[in-house]
C-alpha atoms as a PDB file:
ATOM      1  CA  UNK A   1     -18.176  11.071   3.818  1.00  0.00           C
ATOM      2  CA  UNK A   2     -18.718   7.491   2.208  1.00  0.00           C
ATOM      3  CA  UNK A   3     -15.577   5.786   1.691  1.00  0.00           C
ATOM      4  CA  UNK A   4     -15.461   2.926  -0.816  1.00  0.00           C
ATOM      5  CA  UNK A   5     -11.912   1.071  -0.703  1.00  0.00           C
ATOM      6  CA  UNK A   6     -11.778  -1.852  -3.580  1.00  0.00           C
ATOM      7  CA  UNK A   7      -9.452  -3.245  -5.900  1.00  0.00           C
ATOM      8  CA  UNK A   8      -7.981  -1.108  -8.382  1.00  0.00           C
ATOM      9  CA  UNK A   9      -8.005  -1.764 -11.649  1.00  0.00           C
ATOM     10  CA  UNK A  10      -6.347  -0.782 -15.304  1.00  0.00           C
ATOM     11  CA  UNK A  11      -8.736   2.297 -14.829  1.00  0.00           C
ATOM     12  CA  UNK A  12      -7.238   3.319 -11.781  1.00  0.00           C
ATOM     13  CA  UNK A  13      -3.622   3.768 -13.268  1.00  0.00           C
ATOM     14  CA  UNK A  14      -3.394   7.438 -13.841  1.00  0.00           C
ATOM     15  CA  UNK A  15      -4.370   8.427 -10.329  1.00  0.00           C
ATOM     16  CA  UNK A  16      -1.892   5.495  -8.402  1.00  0.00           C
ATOM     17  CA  UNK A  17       0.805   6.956 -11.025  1.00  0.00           C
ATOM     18  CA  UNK A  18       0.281  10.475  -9.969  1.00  0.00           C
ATOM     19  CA  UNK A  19       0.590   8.933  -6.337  1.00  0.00           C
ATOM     20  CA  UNK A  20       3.576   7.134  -6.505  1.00  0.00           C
ATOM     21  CA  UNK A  21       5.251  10.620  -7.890  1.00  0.00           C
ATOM     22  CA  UNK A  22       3.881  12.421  -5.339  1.00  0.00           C
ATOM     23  CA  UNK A  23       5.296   9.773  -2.599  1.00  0.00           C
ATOM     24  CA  UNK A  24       8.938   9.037  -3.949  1.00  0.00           C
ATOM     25  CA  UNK A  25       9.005  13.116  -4.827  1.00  0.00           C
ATOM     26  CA  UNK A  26      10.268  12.178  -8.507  1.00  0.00           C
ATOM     27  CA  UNK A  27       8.434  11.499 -11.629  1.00  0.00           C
ATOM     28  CA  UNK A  28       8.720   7.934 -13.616  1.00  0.00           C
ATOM     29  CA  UNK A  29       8.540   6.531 -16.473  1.00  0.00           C
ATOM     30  CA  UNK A  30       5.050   6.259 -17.263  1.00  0.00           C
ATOM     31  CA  UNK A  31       5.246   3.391 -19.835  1.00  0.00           C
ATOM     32  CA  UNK A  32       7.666   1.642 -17.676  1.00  0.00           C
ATOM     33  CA  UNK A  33       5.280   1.856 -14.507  1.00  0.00           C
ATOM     34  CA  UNK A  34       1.739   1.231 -16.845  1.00  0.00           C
ATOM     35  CA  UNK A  35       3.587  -2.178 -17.776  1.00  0.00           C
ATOM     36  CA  UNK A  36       4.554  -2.749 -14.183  1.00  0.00           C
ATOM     37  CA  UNK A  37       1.234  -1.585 -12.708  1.00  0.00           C
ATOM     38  CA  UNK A  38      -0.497  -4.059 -15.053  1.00  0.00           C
ATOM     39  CA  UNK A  39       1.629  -6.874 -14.002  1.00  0.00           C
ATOM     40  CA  UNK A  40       0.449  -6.682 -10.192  1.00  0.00           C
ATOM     41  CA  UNK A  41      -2.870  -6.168 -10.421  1.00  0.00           C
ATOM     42  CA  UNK A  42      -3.255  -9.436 -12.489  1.00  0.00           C
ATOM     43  CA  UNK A  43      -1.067 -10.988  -9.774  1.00  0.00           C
ATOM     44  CA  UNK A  44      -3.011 -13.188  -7.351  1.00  0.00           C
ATOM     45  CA  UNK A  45      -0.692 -12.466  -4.638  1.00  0.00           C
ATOM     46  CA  UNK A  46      -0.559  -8.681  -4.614  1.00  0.00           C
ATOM     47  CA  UNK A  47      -3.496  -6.870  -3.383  1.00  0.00           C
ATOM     48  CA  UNK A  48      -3.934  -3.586  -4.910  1.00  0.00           C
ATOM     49  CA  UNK A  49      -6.466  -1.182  -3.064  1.00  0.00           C
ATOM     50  CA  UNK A  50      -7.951   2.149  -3.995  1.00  0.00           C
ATOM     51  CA  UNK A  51     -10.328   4.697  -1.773  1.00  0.00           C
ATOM     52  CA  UNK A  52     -12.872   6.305  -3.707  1.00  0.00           C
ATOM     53  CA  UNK A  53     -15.955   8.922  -2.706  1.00  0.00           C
ATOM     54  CA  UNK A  54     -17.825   9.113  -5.832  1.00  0.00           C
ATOM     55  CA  UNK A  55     -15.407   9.366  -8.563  1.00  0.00           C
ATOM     56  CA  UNK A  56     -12.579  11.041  -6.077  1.00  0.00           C
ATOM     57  CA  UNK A  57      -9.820   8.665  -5.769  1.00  0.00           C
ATOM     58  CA  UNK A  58      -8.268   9.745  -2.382  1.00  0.00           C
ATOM     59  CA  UNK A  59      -5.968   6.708  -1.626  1.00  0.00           C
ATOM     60  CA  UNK A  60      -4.230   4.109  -2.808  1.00  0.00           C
ATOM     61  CA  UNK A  61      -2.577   0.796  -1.488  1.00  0.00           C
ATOM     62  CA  UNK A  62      -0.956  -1.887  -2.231  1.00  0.00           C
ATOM     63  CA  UNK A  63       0.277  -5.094  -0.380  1.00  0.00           C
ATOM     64  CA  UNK A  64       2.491  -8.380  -1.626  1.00  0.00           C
ATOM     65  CA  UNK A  65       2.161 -12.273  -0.143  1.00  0.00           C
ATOM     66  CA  UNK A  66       5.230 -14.124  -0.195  1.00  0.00           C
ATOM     67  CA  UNK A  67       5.855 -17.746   1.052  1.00  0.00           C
ATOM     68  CA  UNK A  68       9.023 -16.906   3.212  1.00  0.00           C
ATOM     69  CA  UNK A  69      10.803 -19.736   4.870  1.00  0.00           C
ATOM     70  CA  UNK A  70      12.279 -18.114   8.061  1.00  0.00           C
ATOM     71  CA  UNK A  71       8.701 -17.509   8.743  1.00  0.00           C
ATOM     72  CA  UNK A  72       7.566 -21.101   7.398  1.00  0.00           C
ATOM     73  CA  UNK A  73       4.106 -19.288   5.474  1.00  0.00           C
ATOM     74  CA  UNK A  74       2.891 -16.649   3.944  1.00  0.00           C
ATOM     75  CA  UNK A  75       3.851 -13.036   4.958  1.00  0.00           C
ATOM     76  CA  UNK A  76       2.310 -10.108   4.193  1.00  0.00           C
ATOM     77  CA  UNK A  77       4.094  -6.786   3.125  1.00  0.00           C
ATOM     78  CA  UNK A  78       2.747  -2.832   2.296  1.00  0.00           C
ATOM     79  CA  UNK A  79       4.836  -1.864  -0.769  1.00  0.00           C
ATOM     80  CA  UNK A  80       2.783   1.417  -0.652  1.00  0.00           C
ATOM     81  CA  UNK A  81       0.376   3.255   1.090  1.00  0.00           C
ATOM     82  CA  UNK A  82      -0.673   6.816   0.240  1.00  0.00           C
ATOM     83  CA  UNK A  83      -3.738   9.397   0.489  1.00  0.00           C
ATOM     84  CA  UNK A  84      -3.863  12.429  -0.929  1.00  0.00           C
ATOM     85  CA  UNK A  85      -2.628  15.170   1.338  1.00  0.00           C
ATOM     86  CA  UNK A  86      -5.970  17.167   1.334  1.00  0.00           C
ATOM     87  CA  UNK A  87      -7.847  13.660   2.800  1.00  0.00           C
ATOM     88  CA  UNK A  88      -5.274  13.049   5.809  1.00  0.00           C
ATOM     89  CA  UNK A  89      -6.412  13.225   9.268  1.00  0.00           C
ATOM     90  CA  UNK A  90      -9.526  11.797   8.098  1.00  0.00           C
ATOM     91  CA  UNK A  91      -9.950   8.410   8.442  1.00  0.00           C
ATOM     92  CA  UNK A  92      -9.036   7.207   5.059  1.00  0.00           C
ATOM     93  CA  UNK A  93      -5.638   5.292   5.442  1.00  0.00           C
ATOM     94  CA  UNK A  94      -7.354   3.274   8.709  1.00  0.00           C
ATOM     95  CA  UNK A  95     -10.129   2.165   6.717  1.00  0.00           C
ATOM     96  CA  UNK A  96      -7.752   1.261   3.990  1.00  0.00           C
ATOM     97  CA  UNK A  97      -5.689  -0.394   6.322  1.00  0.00           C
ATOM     98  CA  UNK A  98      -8.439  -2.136   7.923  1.00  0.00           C
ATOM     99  CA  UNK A  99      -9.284  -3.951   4.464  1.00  0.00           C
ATOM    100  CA  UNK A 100      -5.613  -4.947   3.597  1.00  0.00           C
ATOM    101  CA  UNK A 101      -5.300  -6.546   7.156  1.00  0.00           C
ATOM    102  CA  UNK A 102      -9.177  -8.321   6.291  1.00  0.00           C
ATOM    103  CA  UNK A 103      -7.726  -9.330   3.078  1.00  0.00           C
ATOM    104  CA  UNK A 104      -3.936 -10.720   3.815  1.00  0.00           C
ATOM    105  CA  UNK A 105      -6.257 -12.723   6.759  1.00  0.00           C
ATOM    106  CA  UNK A 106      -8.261 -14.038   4.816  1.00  0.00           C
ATOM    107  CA  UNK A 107      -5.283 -14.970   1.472  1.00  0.00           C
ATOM    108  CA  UNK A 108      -3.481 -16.905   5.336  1.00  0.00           C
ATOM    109  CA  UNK A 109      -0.693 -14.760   5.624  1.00  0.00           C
ATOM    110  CA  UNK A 110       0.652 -14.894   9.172  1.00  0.00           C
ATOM    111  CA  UNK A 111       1.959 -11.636   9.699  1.00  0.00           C
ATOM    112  CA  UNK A 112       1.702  -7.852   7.782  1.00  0.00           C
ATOM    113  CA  UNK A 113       4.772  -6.370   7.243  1.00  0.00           C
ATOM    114  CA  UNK A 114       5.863  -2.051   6.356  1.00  0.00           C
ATOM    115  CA  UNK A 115       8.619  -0.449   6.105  1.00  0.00           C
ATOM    116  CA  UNK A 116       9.100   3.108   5.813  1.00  0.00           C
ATOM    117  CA  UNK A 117      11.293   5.733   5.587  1.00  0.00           C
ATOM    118  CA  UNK A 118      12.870   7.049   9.117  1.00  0.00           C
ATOM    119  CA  UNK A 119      12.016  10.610   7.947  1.00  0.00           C
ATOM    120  CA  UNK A 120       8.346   9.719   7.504  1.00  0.00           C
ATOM    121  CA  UNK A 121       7.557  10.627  11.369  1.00  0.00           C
ATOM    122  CA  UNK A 122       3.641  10.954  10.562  1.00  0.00           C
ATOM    123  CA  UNK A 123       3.500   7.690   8.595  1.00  0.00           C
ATOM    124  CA  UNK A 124       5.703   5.957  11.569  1.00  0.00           C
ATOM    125  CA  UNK A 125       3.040   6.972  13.814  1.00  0.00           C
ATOM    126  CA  UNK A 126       0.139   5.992  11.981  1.00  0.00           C
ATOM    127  CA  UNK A 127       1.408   2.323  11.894  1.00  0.00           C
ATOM    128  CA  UNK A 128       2.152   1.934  15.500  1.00  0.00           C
ATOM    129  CA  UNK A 129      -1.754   3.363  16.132  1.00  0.00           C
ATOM    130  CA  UNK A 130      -2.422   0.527  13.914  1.00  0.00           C
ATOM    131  CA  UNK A 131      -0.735  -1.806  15.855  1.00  0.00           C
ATOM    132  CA  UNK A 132       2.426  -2.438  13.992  1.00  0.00           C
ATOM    133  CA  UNK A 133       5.323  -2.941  16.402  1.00  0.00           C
ATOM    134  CA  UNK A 134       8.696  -1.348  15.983  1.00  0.00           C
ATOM    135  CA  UNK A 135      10.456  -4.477  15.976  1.00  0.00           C
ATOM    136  CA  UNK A 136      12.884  -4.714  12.761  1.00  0.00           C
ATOM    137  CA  UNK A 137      15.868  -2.192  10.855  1.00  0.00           C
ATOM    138  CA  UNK A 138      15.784  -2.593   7.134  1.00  0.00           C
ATOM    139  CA  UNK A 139      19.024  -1.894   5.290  1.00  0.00           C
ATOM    140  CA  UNK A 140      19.214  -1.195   1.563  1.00  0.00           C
ATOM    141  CA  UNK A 141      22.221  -1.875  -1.058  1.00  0.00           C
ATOM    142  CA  UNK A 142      21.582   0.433  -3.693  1.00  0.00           C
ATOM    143  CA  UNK A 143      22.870  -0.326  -7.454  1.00  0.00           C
END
């Protein structure tokens, strides 16, 4: 299998859409998301990644820089990561995750940030294989 991760572009939007259902387990807006989908990718500081084998997306990521002044830089944070269930187990999210880490490097960001549901066990333990340490507790307000 030959993996090709790059940046994802206006193209790409029906597949990321169909992932972002698939990995909140609701269905959005489309409009509303095209617009926001748009937004990002045109954003300098958001790094939006897509797996591909010939014209098979299988993956999708994406990643926002912020200057944050408890941390005095740039940190880097996963807003979402996802591969299609069929393609897990296979190598696809670590070589996905080995270009976002490349990329935040190289865009100076001192740190890379995720945060994930507690109920996401597998997900959990895919980021501590990829080093990420269990080291914060995220608490949410919701409107």
């Amino acid at each position: 299998m030959t993996i090709l991760v790059r940046e994802a572009s206006v193209k790409d939007f029906t597949d990321v859409y169909q992932f972002i259902c698939e990995l909140q387990g609701k269905v959005f807006d489309k409009e509303t998301m095209q617009t926001l989908y748009n937004e990002n990718i045109s954003n300098a500081n958001y790094i939006y990644l897509v797996a591909c084998e010939d014209n098979t997306t299988m993956g999708y990521v994406s990643c926002h820089i912020q200057n944050l002044l408890h941390h005095a830089g740039k940190v880097a944070e996963i807003q979402e990561m996802f591969v299609l269930p069929t393609y897990r187990s296979s190598g696809i999210g670590k070589i996905m995750m080995g270009e976002i880490k490349k990329r935040v490097k190289e865009k100076g960001a001192l740190q890379l940030e995720v945060t994930t549901r507690t109920i996401r066990e597998k997900a959990i333990q895919f980021y501590i294989r990829e080093a990420f340490q269990d080291s914060h507790k995220k608490l949410v307000y919701y409107f």
